[in-house]
N, C-alpha and C. Protein backbone atom coordinates (compact mmCIF):
# COMPACT_ATOMS: atom_id res chain seq x y z
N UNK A 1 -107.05 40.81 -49.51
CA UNK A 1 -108.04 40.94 -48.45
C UNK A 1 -109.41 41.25 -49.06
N UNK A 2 -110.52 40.19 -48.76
CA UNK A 2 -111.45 40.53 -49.09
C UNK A 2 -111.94 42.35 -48.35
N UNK A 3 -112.82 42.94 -49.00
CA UNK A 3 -113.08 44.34 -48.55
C UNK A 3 -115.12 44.37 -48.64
N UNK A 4 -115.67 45.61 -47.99
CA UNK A 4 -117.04 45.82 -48.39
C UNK A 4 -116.87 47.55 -49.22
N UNK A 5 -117.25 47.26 -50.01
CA UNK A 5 -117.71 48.44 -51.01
C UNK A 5 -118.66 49.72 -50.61
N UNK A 6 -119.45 49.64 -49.75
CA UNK A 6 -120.42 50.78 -49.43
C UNK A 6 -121.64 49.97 -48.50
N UNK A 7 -122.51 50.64 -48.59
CA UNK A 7 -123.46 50.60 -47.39
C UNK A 7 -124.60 49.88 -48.60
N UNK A 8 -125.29 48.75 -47.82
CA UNK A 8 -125.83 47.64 -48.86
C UNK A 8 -127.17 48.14 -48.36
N UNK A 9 -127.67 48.57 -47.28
CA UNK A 9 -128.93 48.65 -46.83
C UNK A 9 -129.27 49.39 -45.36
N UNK A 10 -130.20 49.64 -45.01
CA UNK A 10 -130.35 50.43 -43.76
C UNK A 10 -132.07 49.73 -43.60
N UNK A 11 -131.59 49.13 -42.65
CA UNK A 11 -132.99 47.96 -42.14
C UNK A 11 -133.49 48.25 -40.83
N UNK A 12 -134.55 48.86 -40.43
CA UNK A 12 -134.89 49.30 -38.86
C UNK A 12 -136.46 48.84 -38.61
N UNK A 13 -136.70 48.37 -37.52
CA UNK A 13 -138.46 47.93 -37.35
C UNK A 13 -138.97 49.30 -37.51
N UNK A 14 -140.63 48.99 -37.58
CA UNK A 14 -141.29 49.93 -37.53
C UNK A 14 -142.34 49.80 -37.43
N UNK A 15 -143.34 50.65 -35.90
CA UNK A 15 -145.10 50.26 -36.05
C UNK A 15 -145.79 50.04 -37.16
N UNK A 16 -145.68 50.49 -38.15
CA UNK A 16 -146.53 50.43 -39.67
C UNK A 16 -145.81 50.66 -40.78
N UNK A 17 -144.79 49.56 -41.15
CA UNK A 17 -144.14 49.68 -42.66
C UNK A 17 -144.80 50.24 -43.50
N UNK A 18 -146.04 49.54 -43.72
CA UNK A 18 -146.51 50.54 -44.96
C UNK A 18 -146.85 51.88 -44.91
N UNK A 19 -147.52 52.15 -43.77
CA UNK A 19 -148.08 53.41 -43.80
C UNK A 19 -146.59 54.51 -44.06
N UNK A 20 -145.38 53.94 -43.14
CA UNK A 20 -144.05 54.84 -42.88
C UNK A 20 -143.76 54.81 -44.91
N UNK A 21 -143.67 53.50 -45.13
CA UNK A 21 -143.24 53.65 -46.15
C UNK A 21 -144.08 54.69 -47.42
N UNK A 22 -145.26 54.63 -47.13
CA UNK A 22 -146.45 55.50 -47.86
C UNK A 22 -145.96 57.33 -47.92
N UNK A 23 -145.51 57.11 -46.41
CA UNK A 23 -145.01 59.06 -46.08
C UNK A 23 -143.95 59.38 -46.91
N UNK A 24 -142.96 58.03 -46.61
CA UNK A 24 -141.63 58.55 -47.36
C UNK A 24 -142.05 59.02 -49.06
N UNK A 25 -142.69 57.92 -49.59
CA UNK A 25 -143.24 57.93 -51.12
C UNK A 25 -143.81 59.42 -51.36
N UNK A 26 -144.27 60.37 -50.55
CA UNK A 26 -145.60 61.17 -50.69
C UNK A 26 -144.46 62.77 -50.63
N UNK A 27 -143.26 62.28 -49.42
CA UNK A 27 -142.98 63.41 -48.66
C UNK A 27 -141.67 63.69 -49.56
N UNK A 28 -140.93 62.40 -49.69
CA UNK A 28 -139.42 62.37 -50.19
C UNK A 28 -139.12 61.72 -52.00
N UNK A 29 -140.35 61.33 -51.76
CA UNK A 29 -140.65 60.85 -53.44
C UNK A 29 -139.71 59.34 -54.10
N UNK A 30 -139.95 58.59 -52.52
CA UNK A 30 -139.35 57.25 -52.84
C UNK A 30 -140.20 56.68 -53.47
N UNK A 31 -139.92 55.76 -54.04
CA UNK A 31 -140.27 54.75 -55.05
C UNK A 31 -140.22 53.28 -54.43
N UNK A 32 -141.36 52.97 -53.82
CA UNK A 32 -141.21 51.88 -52.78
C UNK A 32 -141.57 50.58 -53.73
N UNK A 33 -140.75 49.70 -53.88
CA UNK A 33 -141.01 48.71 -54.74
C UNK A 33 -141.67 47.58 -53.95
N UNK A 34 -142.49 46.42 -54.55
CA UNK A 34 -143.19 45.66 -54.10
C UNK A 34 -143.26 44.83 -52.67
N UNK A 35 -141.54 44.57 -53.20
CA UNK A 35 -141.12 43.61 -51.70
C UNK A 35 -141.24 44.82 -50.28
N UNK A 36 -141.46 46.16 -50.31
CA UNK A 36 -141.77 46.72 -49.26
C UNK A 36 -140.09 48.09 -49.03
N UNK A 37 -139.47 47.81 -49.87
CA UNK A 37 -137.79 48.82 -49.57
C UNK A 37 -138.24 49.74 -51.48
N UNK A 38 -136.98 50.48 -51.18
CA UNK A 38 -136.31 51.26 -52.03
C UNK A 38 -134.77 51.24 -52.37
N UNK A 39 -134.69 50.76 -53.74
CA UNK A 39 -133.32 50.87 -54.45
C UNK A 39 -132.86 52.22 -54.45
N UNK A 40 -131.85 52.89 -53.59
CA UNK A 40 -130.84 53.89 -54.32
C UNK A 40 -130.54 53.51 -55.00
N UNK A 41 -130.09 53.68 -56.64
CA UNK A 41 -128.84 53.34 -57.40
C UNK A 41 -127.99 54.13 -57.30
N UNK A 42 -126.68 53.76 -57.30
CA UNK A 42 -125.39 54.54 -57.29
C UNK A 42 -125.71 55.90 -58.47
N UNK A 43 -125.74 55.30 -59.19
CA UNK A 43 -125.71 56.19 -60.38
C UNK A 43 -126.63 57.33 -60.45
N UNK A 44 -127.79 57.24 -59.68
CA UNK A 44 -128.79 57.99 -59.75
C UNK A 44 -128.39 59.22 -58.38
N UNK A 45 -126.76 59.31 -57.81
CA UNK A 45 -126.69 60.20 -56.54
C UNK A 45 -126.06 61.11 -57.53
N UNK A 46 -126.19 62.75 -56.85
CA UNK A 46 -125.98 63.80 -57.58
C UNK A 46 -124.19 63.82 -57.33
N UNK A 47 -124.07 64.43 -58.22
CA UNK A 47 -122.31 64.53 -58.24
C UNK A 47 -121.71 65.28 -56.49
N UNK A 48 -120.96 64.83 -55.93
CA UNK A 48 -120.03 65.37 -54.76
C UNK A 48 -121.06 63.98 -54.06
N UNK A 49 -121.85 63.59 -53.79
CA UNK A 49 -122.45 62.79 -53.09
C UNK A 49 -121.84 61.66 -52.99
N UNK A 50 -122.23 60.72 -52.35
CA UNK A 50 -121.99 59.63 -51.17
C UNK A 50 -122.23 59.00 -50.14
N UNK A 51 -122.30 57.86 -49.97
CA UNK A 51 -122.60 57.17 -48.70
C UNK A 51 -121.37 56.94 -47.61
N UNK A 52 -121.73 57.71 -46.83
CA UNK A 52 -120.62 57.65 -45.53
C UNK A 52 -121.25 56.65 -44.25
N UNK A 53 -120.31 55.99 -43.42
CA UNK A 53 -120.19 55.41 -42.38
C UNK A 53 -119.67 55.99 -41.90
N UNK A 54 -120.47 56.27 -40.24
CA UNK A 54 -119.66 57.32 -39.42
C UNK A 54 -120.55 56.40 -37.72
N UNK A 55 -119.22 56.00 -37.02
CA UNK A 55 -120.06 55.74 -35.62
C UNK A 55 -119.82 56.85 -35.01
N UNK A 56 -120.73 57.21 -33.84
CA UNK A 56 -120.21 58.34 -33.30
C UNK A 56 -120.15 58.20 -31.79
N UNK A 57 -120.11 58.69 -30.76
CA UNK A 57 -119.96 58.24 -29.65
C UNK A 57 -121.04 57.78 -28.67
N UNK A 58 -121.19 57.32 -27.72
CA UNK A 58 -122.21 56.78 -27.19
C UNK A 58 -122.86 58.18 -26.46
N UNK A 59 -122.40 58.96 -26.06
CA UNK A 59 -122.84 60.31 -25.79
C UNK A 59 -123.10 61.61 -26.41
N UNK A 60 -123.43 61.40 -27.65
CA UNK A 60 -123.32 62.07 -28.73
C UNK A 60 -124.36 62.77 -28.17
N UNK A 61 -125.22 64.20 -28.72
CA UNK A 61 -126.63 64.84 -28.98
C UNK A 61 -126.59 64.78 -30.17
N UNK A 62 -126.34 64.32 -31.14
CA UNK A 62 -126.54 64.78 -32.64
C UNK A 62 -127.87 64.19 -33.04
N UNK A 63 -128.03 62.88 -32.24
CA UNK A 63 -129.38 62.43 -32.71
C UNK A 63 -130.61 62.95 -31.99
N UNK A 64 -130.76 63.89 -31.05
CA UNK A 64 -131.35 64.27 -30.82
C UNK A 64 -132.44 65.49 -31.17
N UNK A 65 -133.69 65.40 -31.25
CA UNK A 65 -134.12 64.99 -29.68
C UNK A 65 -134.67 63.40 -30.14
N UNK A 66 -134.47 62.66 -31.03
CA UNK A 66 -134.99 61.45 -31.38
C UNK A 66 -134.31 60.59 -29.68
N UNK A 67 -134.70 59.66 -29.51
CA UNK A 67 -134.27 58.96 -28.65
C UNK A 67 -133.53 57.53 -28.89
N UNK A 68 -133.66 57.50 -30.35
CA UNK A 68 -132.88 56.41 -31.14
C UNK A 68 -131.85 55.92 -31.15
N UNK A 69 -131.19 54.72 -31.27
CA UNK A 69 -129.37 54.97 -31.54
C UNK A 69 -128.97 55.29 -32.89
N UNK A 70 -129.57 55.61 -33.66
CA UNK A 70 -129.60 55.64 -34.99
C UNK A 70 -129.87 57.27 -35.96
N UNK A 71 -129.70 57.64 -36.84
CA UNK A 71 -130.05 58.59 -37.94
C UNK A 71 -130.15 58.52 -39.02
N UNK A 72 -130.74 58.57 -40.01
CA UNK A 72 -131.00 58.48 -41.39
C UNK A 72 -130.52 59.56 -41.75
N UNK A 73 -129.70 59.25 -42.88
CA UNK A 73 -129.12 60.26 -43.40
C UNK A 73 -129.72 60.28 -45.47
N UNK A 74 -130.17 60.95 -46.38
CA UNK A 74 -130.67 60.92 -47.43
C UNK A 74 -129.81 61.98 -48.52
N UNK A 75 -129.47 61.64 -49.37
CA UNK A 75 -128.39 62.16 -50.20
C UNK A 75 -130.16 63.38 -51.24
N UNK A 76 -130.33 64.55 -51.26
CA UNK A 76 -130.96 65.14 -51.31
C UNK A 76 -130.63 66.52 -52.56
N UNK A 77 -131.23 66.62 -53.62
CA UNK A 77 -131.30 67.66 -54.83
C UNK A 77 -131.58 69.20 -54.47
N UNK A 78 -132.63 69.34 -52.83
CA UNK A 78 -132.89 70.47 -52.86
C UNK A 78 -133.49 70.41 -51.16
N UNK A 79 -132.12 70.61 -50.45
CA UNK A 79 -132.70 70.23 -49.37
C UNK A 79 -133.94 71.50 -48.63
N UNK A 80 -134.28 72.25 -48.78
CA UNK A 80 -135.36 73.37 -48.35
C UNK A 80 -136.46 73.01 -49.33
N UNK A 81 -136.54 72.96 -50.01
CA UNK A 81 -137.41 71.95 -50.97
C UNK A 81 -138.41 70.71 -50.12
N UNK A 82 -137.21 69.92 -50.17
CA UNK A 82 -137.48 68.55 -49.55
C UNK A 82 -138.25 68.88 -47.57
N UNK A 83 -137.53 70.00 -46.98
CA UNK A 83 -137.76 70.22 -45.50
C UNK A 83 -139.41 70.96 -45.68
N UNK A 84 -139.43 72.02 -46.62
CA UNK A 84 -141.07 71.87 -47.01
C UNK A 84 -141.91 71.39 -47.31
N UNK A 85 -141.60 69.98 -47.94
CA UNK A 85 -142.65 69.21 -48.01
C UNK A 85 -142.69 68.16 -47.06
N UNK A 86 -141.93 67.63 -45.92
CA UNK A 86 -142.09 66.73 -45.13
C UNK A 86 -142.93 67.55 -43.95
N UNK A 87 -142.36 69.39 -43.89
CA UNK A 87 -143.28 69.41 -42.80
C UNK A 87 -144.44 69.99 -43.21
N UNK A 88 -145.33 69.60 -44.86
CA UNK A 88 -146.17 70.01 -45.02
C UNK A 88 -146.88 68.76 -44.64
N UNK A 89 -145.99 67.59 -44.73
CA UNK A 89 -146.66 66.55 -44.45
C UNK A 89 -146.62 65.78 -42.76
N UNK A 90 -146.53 66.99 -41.96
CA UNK A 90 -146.60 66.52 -40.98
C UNK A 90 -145.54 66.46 -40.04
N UNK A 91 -144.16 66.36 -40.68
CA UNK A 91 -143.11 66.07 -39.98
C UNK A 91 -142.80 67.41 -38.74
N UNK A 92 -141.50 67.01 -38.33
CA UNK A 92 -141.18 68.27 -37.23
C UNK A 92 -139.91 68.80 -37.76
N UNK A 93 -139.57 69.58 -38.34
CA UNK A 93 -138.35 70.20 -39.07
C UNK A 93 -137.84 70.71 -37.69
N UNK A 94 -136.64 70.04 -37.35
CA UNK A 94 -135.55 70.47 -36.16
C UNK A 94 -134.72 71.55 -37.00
N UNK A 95 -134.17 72.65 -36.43
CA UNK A 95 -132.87 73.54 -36.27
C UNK A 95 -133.67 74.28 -38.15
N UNK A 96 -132.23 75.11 -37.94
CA UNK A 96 -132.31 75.98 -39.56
C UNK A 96 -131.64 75.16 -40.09
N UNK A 97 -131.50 75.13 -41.99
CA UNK A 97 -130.08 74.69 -42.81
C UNK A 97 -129.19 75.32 -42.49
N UNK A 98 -127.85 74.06 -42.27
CA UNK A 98 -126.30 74.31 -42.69
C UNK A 98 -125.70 74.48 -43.14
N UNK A 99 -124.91 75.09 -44.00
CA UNK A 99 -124.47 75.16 -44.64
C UNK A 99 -122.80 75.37 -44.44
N UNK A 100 -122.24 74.42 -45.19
CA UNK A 100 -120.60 74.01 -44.81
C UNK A 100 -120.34 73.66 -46.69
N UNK A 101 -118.49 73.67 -46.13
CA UNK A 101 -117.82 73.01 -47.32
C UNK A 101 -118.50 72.24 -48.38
N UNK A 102 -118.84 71.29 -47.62
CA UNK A 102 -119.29 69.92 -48.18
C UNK A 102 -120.70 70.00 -48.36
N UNK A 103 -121.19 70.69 -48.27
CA UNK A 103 -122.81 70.54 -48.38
C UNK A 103 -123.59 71.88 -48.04
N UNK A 104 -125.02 71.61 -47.78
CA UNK A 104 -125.99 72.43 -47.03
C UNK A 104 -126.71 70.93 -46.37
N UNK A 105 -126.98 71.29 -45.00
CA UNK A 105 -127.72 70.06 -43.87
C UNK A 105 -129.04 70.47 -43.56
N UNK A 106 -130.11 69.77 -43.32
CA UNK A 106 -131.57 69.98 -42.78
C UNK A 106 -131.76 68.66 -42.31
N UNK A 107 -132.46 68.94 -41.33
CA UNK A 107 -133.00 67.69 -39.89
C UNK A 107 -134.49 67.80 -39.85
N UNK A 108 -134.98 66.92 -39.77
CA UNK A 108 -136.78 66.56 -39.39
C UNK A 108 -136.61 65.28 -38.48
N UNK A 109 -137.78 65.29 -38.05
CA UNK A 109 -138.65 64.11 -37.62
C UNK A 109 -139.27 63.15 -37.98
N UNK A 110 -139.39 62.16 -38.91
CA UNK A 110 -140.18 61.30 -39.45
C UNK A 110 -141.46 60.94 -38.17
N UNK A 111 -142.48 60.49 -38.88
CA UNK A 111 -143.68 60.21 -38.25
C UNK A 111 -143.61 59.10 -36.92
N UNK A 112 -142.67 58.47 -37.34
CA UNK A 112 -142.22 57.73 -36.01
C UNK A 112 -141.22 57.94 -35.06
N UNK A 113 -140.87 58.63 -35.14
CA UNK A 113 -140.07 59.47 -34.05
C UNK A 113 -138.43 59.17 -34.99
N UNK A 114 -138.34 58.81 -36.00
CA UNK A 114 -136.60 58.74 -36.28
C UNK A 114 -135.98 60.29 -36.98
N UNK A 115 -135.22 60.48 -36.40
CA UNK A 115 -134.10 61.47 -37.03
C UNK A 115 -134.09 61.10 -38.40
N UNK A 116 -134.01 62.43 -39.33
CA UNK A 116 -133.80 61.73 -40.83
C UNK A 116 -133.01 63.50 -41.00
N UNK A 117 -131.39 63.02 -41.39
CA UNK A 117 -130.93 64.50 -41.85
C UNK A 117 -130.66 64.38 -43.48
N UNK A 118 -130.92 65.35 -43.88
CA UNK A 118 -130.95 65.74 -45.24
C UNK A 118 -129.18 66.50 -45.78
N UNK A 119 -128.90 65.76 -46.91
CA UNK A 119 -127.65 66.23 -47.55
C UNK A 119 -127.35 66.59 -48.70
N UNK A 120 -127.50 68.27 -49.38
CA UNK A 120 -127.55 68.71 -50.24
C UNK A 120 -126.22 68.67 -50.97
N UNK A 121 -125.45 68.01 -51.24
CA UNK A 121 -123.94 68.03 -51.70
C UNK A 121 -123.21 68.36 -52.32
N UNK A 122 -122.08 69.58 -52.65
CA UNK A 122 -121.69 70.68 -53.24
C UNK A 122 -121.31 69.70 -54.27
N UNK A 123 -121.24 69.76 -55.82
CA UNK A 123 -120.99 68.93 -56.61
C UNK A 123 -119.29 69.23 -56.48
């Protein structure tokens, strides 16, 4: 049986690619390459990390208060770190960090209204 290996990309419109893409570069320290995206490499995620697929129900609140069907999720080195500099740059830092088994969690706002949660991952 042919199979898919992991998550190839996360593609969503947006009023101003560049400018969105400019915040991420400034706030999260992507590396936006020419054609307009950013390569994760596998190799470059911190140990316990991973890309998960998860649908969740059509009545969920988790994405809220975004109004999206969607969440960004970012595999993250220092997530209080990272939640200080997005809302130095503007963002809206939702709730306190989580902290569980598997991780420590932090939630913001990106400039266009998307949910983006942060995942610090216990190695």
């Amino acid at each position: 049986m042919a199979k898919a290996f992991g998550l190839g990309g996360v593609f969503f419109k947006s009023a101003d690619p560049k400018k969105l893409c400019e915040w991420y570069a400034q706030h999260l320290g992507f590396t936006v390459d020419n054609w307009g995206g950013v390569q994760f490499q596998p190799a470059a995620m911190p140990p316990g990390g991973c890309t998960v697929w998860t649908p969740f129900k059509q009545s969920t609140d988790h994405f809220s208060p975004s109004t999206k069907d969607f969440m960004l999720n970012f595999v993250v080195d220092d997530v209080a770190g990272v939640l200080d500099q997005v809302r130095a740059g503007g963002a809206t830092v939702i709730g306190e960090i989580q902290d569980y088994d598997y991780g420590r969690f932090g939630h913001f706002m990106d400039p266009e209204g998307n949910k983006v949660e942060l995942w610090q991952p216990k190695a």
